[in-house]
N, C-alpha and C. Protein backbone atom coordinates (compact mmCIF):
# COMPACT_ATOMS: atom_id res chain seq x y z
N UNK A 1 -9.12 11.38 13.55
CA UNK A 1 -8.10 10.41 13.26
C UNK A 1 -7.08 11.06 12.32
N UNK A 2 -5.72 10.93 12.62
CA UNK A 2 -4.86 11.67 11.86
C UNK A 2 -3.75 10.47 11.67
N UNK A 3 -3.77 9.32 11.63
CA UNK A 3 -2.93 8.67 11.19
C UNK A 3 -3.24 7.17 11.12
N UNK A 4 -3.15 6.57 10.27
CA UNK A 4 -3.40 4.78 10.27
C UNK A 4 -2.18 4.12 9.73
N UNK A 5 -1.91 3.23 10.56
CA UNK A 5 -0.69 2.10 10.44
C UNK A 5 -1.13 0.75 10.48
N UNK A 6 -0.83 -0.14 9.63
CA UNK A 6 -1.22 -1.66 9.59
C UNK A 6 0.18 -1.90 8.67
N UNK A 7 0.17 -3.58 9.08
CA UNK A 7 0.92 -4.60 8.24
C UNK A 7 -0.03 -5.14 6.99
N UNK A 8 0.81 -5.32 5.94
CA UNK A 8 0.39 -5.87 4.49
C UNK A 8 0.69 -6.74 4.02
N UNK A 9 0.12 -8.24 4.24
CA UNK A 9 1.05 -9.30 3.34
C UNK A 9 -0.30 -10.38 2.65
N UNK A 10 0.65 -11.14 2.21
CA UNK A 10 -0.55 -12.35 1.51
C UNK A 10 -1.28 -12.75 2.26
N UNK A 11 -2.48 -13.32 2.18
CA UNK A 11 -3.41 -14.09 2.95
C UNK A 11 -4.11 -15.35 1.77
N UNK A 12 -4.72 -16.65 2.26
CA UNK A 12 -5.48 -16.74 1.73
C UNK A 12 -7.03 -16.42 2.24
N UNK A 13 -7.59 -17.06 1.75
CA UNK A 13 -9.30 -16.59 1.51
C UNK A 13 -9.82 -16.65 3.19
N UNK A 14 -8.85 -17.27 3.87
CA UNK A 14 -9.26 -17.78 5.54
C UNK A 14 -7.89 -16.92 6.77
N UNK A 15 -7.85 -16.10 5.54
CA UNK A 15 -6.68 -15.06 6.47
C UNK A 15 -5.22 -15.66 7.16
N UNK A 16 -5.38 -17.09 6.35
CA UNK A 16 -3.28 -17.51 6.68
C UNK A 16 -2.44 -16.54 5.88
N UNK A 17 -1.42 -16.23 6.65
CA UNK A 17 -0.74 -15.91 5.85
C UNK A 17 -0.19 -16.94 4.61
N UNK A 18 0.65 -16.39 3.30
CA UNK A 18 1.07 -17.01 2.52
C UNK A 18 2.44 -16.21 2.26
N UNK A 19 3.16 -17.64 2.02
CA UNK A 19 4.96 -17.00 1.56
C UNK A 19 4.64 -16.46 -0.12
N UNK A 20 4.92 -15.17 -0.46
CA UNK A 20 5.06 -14.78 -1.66
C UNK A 20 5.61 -15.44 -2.69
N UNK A 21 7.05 -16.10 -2.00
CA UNK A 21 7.41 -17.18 -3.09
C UNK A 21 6.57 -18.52 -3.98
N UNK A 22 5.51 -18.80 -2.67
CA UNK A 22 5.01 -19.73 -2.88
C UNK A 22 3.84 -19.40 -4.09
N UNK A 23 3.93 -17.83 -4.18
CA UNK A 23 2.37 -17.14 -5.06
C UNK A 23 3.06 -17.38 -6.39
N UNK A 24 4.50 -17.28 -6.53
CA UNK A 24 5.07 -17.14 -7.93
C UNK A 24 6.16 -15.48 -7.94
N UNK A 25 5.87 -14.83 -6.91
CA UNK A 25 6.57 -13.36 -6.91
C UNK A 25 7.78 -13.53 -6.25
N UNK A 26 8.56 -12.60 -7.13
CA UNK A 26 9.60 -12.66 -7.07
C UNK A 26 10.20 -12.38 -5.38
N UNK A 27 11.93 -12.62 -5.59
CA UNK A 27 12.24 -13.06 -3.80
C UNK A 27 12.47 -12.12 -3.42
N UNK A 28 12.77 -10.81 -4.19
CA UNK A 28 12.89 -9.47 -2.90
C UNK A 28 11.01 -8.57 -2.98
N UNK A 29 10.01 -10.04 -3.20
CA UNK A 29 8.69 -9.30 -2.86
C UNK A 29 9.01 -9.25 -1.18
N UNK A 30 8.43 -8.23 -0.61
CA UNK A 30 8.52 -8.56 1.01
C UNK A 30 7.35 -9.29 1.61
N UNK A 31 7.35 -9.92 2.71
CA UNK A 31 6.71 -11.12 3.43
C UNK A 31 5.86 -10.11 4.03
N UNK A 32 6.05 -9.00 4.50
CA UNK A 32 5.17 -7.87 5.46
C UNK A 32 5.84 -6.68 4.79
N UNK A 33 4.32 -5.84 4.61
CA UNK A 33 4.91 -4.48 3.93
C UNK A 33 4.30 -3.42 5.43
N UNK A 34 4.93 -2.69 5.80
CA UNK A 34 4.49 -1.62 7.07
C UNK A 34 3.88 -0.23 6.33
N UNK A 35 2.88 0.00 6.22
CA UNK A 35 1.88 1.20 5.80
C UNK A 35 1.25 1.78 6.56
N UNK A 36 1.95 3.23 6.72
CA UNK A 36 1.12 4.36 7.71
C UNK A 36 0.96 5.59 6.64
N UNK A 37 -0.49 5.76 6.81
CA UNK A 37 -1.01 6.33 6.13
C UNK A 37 -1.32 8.11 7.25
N UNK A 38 -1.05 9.06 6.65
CA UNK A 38 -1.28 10.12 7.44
C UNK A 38 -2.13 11.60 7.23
N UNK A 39 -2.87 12.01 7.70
CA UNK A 39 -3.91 12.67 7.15
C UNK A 39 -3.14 14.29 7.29
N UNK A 40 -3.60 15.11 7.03
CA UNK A 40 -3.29 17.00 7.41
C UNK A 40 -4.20 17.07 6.60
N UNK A 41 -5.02 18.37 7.39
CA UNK A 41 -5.97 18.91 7.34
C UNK A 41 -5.56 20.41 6.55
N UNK A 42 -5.51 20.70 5.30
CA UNK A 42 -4.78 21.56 4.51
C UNK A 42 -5.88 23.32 4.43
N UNK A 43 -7.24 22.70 4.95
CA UNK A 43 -7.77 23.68 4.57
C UNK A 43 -9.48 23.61 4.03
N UNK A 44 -10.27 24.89 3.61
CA UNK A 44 -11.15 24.67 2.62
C UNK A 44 -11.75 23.55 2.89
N UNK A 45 -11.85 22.81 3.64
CA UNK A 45 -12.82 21.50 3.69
C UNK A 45 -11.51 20.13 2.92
N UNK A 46 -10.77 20.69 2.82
CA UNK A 46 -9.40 19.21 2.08
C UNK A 46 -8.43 18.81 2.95
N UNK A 47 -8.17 17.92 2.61
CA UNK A 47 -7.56 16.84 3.65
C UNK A 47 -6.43 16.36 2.46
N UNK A 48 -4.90 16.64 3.12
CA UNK A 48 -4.06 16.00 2.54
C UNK A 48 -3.49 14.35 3.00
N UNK A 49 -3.30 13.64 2.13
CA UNK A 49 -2.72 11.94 2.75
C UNK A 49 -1.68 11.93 2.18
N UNK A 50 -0.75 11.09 3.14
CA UNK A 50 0.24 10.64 2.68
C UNK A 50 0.44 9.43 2.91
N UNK A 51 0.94 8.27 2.13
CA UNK A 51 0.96 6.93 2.30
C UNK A 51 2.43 6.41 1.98
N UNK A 52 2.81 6.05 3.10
CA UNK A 52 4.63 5.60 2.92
C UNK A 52 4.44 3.93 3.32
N UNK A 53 5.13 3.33 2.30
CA UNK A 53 5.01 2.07 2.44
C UNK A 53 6.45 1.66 2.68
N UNK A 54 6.60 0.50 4.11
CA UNK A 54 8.01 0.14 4.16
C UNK A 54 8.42 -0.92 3.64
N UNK A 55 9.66 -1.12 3.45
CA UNK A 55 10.02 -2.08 2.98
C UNK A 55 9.82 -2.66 1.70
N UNK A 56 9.67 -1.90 0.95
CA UNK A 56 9.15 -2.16 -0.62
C UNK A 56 10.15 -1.90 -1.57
N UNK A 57 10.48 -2.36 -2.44
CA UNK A 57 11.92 -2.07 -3.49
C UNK A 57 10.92 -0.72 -4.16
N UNK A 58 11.88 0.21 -4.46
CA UNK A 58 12.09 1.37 -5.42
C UNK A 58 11.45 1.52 -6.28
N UNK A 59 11.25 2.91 -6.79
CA UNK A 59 10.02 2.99 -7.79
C UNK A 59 11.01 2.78 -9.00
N UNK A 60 12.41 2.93 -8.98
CA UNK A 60 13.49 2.34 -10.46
C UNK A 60 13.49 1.00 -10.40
N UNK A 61 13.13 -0.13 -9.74
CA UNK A 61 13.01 -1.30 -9.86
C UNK A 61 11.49 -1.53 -10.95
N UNK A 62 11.29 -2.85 -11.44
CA UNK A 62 10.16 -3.28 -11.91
C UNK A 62 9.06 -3.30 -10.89
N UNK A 63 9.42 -4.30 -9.75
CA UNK A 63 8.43 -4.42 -8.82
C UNK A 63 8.21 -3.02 -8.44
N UNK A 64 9.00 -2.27 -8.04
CA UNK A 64 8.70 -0.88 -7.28
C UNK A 64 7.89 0.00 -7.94
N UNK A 65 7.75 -0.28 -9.77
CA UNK A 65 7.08 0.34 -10.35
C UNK A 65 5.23 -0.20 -10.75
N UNK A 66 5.33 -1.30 -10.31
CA UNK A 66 4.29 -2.09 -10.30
C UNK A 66 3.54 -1.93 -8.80
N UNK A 67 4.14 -1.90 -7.81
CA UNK A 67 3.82 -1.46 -6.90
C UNK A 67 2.98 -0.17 -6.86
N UNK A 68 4.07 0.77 -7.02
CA UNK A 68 3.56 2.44 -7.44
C UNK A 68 2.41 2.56 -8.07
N UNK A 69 1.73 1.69 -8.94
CA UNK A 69 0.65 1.90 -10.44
C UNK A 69 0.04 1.06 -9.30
N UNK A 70 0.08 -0.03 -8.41
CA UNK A 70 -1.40 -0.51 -7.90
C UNK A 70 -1.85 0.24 -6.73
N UNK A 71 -0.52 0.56 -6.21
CA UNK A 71 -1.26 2.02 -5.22
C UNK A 71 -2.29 2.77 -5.44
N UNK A 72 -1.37 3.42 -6.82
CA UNK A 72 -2.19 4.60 -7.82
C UNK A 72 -4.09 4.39 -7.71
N UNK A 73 -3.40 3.30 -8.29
CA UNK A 73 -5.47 2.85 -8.47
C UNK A 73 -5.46 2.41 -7.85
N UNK A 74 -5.32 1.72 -6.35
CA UNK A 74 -6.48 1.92 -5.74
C UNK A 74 -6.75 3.73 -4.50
N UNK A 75 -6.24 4.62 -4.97
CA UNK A 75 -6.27 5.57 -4.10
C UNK A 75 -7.30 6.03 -5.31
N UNK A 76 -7.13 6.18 -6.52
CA UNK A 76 -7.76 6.38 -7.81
C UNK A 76 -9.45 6.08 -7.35
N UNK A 77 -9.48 4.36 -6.73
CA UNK A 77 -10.71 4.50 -6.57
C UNK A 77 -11.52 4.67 -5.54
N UNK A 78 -10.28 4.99 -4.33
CA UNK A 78 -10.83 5.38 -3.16
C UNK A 78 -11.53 7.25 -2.96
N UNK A 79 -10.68 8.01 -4.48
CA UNK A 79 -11.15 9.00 -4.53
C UNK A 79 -12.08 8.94 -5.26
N UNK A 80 -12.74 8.13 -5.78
CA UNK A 80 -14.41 7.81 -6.71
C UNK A 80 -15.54 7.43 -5.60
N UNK A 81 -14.68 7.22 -5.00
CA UNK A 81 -16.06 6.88 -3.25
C UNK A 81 -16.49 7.22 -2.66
N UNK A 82 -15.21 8.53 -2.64
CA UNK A 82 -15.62 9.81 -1.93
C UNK A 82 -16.10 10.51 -2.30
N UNK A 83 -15.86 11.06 -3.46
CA UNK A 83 -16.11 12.08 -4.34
C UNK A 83 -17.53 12.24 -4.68
């Protein structure tokens, strides 16, 4: 497998979607975020990823920087799983 793509948005606990506005987040949160995640095989037994998320405001915005830090951790603890 060298590449994974899915849509990202609110749900509740029974998998409806939910309008972000309605959570309290602000109005340029997006309704669907598009995430393809892509693997290369670099070597040595390592595997490089790359994860591009669409439609997401900027890492110079607030949200974009809040965004960026929950990525962080959870790739943070997806490399504690593996590891």
């Amino acid at each position: 497998m060298k590449r994974i793509e899915f849509i990202q948005n609110l749900a509740d606990e029974h998998g409806n979607m939910i309008d972000p506005a309605s959570m309290g987040m602000p109005p340029e949160f997006p309704r669907d975020t598009r995430t393809v995640i892509t693997f290369k095989d670099v070597g040595n037994g390592s595997t490089e990823m790359t994860v591009t998320e669409y439609n997401m405001p900027t890492s110079d915005t607030e949200m974009g920087r809040n965004a960026e830090l929950g990525l962080n951790q959870s790739l943070d603890k997806m490399v504690a799983i593996f590891l």
